[in-house]
PDB file of N, CA and C in Angstrom:
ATOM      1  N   UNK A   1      92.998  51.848 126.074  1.00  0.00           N
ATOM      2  CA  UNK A   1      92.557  53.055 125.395  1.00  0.00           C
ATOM      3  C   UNK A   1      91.466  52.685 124.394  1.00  0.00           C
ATOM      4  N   UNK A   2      90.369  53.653 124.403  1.00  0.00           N
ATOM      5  CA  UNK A   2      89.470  52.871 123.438  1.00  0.00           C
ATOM      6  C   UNK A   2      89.585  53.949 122.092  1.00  0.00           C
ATOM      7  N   UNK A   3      88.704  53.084 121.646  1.00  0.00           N
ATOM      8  CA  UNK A   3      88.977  53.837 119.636  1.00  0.00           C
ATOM      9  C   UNK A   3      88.613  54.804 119.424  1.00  0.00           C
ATOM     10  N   UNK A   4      88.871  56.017 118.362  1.00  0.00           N
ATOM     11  CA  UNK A   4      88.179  57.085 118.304  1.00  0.00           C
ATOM     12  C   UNK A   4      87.874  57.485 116.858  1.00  0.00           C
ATOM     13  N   UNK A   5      88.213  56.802 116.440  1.00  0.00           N
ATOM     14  CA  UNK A   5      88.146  57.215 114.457  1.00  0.00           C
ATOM     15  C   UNK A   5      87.551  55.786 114.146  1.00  0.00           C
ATOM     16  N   UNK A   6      86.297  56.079 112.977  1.00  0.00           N
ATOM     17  CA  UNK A   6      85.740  55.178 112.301  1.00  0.00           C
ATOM     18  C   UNK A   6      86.061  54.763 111.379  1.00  0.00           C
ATOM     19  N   UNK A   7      86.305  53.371 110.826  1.00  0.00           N
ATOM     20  CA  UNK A   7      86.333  53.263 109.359  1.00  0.00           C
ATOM     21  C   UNK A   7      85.377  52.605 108.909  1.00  0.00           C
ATOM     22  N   UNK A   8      85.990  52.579 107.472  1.00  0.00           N
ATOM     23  CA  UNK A   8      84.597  52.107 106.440  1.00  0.00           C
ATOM     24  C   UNK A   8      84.187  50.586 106.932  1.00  0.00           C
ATOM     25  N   UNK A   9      84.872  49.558 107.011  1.00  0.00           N
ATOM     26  CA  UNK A   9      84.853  48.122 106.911  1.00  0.00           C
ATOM     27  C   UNK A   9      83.690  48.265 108.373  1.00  0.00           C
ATOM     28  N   UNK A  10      83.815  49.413 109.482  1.00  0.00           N
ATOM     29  CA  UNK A  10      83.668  48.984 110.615  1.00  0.00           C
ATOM     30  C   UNK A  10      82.007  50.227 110.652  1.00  0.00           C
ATOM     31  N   UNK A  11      81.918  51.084 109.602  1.00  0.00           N
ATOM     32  CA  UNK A  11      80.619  51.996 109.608  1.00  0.00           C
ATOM     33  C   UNK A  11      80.035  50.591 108.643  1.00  0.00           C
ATOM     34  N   UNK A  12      80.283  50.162 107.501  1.00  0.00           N
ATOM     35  CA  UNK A  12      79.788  49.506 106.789  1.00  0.00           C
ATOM     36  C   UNK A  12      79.131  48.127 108.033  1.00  0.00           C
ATOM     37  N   UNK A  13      79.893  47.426 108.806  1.00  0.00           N
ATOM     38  CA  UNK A  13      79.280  46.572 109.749  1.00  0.00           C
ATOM     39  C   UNK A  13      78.235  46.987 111.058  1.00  0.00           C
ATOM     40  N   UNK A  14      78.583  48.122 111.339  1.00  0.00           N
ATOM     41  CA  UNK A  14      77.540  48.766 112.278  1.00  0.00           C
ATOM     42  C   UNK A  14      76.463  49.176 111.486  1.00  0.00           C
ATOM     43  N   UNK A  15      76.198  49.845 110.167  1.00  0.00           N
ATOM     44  CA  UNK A  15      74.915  49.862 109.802  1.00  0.00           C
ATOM     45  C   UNK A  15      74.511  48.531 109.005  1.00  0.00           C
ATOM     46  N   UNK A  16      74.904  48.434 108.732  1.00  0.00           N
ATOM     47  CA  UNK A  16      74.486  46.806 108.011  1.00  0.00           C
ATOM     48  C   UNK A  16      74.770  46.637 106.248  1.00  0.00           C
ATOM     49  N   UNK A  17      75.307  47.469 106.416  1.00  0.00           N
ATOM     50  CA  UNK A  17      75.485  47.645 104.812  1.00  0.00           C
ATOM     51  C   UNK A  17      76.815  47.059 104.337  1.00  0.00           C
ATOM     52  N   UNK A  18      77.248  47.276 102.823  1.00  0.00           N
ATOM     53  CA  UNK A  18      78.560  46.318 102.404  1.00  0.00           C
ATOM     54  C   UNK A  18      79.581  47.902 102.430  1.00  0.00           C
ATOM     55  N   UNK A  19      81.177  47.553 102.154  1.00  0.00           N
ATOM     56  CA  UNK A  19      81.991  48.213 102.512  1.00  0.00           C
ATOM     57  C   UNK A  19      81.851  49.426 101.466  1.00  0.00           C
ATOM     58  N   UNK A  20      81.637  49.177 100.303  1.00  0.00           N
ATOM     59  CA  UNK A  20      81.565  50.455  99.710  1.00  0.00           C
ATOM     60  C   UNK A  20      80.337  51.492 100.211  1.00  0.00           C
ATOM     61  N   UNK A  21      79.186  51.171 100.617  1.00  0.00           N
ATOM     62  CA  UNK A  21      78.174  52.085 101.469  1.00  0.00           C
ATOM     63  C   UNK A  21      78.811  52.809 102.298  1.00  0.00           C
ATOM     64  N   UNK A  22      79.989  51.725 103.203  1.00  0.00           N
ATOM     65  CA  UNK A  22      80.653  52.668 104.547  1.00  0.00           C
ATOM     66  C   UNK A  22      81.616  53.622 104.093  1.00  0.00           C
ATOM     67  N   UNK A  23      82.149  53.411 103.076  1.00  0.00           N
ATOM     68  CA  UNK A  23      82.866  54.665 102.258  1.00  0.00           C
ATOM     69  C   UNK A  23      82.225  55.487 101.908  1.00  0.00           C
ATOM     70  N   UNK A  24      81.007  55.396 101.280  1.00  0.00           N
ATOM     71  CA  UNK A  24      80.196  56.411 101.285  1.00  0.00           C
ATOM     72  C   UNK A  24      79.432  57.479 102.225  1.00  0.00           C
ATOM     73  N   UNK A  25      79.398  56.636 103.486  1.00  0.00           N
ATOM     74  CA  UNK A  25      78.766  57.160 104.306  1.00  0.00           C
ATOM     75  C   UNK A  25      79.644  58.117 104.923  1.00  0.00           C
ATOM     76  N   UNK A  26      81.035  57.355 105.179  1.00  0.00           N
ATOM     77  CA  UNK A  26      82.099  58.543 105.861  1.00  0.00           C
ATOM     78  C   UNK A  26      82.240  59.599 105.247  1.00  0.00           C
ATOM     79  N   UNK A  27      82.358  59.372 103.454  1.00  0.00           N
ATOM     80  CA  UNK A  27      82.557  60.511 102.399  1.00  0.00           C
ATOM     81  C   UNK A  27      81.715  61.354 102.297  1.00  0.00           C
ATOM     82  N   UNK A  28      80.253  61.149 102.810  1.00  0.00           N
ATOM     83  CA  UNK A  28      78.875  62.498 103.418  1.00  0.00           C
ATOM     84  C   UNK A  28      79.125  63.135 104.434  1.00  0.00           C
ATOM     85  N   UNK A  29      79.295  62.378 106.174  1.00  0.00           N
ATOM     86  CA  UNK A  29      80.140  62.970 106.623  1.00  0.00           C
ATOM     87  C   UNK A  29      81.357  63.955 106.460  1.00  0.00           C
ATOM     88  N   UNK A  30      82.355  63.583 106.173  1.00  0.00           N
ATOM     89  CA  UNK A  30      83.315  64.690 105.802  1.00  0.00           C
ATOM     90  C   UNK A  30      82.807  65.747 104.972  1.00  0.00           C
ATOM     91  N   UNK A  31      82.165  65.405 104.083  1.00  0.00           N
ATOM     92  CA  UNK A  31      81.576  66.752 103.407  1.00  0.00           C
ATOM     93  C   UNK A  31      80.729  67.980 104.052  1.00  0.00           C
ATOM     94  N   UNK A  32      79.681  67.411 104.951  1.00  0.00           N
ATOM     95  CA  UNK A  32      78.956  67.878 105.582  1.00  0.00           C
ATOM     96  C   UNK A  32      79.730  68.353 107.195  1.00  0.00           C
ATOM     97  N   UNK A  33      80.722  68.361 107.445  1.00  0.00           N
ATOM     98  CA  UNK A  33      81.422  68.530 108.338  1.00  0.00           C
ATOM     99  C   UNK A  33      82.844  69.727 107.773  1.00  0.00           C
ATOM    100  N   UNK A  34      82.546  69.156 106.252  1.00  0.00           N
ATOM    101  CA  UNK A  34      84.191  70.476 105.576  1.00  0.00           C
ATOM    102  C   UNK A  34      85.131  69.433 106.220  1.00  0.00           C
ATOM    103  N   UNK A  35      85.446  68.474 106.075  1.00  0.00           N
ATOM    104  CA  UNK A  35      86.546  67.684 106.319  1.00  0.00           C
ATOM    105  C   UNK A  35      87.507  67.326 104.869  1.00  0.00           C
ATOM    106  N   UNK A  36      88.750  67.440 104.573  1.00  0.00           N
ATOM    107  CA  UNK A  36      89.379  66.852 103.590  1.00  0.00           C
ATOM    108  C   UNK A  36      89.025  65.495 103.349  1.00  0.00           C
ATOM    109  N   UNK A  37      89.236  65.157 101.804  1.00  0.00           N
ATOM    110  CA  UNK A  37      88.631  63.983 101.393  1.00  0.00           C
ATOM    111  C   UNK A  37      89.182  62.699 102.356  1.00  0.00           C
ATOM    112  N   UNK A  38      90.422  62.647 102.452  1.00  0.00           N
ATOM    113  CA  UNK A  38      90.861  61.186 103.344  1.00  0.00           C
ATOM    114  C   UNK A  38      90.755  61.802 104.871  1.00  0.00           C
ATOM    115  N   UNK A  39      90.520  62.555 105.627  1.00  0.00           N
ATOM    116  CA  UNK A  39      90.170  63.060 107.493  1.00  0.00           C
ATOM    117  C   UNK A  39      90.117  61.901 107.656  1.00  0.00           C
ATOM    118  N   UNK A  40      89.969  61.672 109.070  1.00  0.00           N
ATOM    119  CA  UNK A  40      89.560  60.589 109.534  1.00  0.00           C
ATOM    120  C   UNK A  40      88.117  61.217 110.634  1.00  0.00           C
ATOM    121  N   UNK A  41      87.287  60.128 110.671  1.00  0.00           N
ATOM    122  CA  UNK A  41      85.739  60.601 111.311  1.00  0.00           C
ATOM    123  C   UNK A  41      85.748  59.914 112.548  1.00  0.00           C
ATOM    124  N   UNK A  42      85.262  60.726 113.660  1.00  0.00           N
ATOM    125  CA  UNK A  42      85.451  59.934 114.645  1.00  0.00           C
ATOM    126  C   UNK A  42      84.405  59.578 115.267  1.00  0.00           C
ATOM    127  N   UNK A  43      84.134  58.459 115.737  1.00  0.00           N
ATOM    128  CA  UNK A  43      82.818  57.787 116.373  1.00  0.00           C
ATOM    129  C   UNK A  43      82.193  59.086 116.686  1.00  0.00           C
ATOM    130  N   UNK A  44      82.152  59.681 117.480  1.00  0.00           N
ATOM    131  CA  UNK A  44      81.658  60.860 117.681  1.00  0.00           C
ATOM    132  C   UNK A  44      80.630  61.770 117.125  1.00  0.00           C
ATOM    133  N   UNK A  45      81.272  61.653 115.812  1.00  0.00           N
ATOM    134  CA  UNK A  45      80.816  62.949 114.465  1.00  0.00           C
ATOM    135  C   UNK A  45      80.006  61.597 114.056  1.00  0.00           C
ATOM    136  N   UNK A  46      80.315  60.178 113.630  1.00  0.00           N
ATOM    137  CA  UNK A  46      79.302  59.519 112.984  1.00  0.00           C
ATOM    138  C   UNK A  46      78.294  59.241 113.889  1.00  0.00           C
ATOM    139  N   UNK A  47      77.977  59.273 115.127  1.00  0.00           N
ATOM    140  CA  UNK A  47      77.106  59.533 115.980  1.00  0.00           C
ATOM    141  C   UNK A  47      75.827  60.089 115.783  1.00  0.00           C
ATOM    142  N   UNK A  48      76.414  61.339 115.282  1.00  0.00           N
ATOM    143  CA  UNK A  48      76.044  62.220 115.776  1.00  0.00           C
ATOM    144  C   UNK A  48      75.035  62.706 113.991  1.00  0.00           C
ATOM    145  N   UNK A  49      75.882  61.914 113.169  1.00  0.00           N
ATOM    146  CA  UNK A  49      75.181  62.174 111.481  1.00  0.00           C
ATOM    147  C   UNK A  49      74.474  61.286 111.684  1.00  0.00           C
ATOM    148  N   UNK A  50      74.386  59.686 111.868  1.00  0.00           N
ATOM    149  CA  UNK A  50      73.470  58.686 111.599  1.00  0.00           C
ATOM    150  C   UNK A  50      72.665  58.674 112.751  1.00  0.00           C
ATOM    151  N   UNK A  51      72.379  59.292 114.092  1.00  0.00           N
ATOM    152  CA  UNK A  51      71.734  59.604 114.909  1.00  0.00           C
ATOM    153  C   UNK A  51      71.539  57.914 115.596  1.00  0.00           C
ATOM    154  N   UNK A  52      72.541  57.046 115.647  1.00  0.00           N
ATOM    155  CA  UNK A  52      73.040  56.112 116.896  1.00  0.00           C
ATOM    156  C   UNK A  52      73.557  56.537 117.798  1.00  0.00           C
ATOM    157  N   UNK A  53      72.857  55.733 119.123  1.00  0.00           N
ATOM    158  CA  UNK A  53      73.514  55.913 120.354  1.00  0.00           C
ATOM    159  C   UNK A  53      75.126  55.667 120.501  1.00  0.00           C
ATOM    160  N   UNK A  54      75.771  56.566 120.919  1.00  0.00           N
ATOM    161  CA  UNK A  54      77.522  56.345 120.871  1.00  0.00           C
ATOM    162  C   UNK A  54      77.728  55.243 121.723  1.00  0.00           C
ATOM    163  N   UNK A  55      77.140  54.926 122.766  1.00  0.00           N
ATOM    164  CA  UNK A  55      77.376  53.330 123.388  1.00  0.00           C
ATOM    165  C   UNK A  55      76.970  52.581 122.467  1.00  0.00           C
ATOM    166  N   UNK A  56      76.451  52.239 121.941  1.00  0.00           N
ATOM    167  CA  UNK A  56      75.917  51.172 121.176  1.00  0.00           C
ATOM    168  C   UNK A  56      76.908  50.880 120.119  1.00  0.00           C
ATOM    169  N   UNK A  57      77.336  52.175 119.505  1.00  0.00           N
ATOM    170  CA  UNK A  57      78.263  51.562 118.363  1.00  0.00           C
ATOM    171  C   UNK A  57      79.393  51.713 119.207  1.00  0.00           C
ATOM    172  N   UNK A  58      80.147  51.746 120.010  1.00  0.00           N
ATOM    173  CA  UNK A  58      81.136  51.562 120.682  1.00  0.00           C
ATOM    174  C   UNK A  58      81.071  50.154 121.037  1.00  0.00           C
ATOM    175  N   UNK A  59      80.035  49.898 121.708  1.00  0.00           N
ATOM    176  CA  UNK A  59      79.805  48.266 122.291  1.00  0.00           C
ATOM    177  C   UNK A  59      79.809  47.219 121.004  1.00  0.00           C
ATOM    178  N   UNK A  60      79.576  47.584 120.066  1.00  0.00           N
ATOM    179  CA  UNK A  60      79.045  46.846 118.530  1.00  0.00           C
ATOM    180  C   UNK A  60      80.630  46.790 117.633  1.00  0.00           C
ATOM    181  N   UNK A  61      81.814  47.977 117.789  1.00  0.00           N
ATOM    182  CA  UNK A  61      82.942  47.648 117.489  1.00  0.00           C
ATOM    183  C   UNK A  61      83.782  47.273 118.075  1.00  0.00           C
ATOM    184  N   UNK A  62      83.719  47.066 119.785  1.00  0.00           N
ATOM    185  CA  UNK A  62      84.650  46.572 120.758  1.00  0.00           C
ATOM    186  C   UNK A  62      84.271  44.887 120.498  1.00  0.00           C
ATOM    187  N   UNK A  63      82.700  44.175 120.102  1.00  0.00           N
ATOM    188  CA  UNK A  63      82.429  42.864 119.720  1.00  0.00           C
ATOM    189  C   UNK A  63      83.269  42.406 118.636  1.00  0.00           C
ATOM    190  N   UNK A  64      83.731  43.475 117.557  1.00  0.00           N
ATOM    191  CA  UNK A  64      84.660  43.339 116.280  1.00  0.00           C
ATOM    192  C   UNK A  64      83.891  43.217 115.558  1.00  0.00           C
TER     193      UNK A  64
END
């Protein structure tokens, strides 16, 4: 089964940034989506905000 919710440690390593950025980044997301503060974001929706190809960051968190 493959993954469907992003986290910070793992948005923070796909864009290149340190872990508090990837908290941040999910925490724009959810806002901009009307999500409660802790939701969980799913590859999908961060896709679709940071305008990466969904293979790519799929292939980039299945590497770890």
């Amino acid at each position: 089964m493959s993954q469907v919710c992003i986290y910070p440690k793992e948005a923070a390593a796909v864009t290149g940034n340190g872990y508090q950025a990837g908290k941040r980044l999910l925490q724009r997301i959810r806002v901009q989506l009307g999500k409660p503060a802790r939701a969980l974001v799913s590859i999908q929706e961060f896709c679709a905000y940071t305008h990466l190809p969904e293979q790519e960051v799929r292939a980039a968190l299945s590497r770890g």
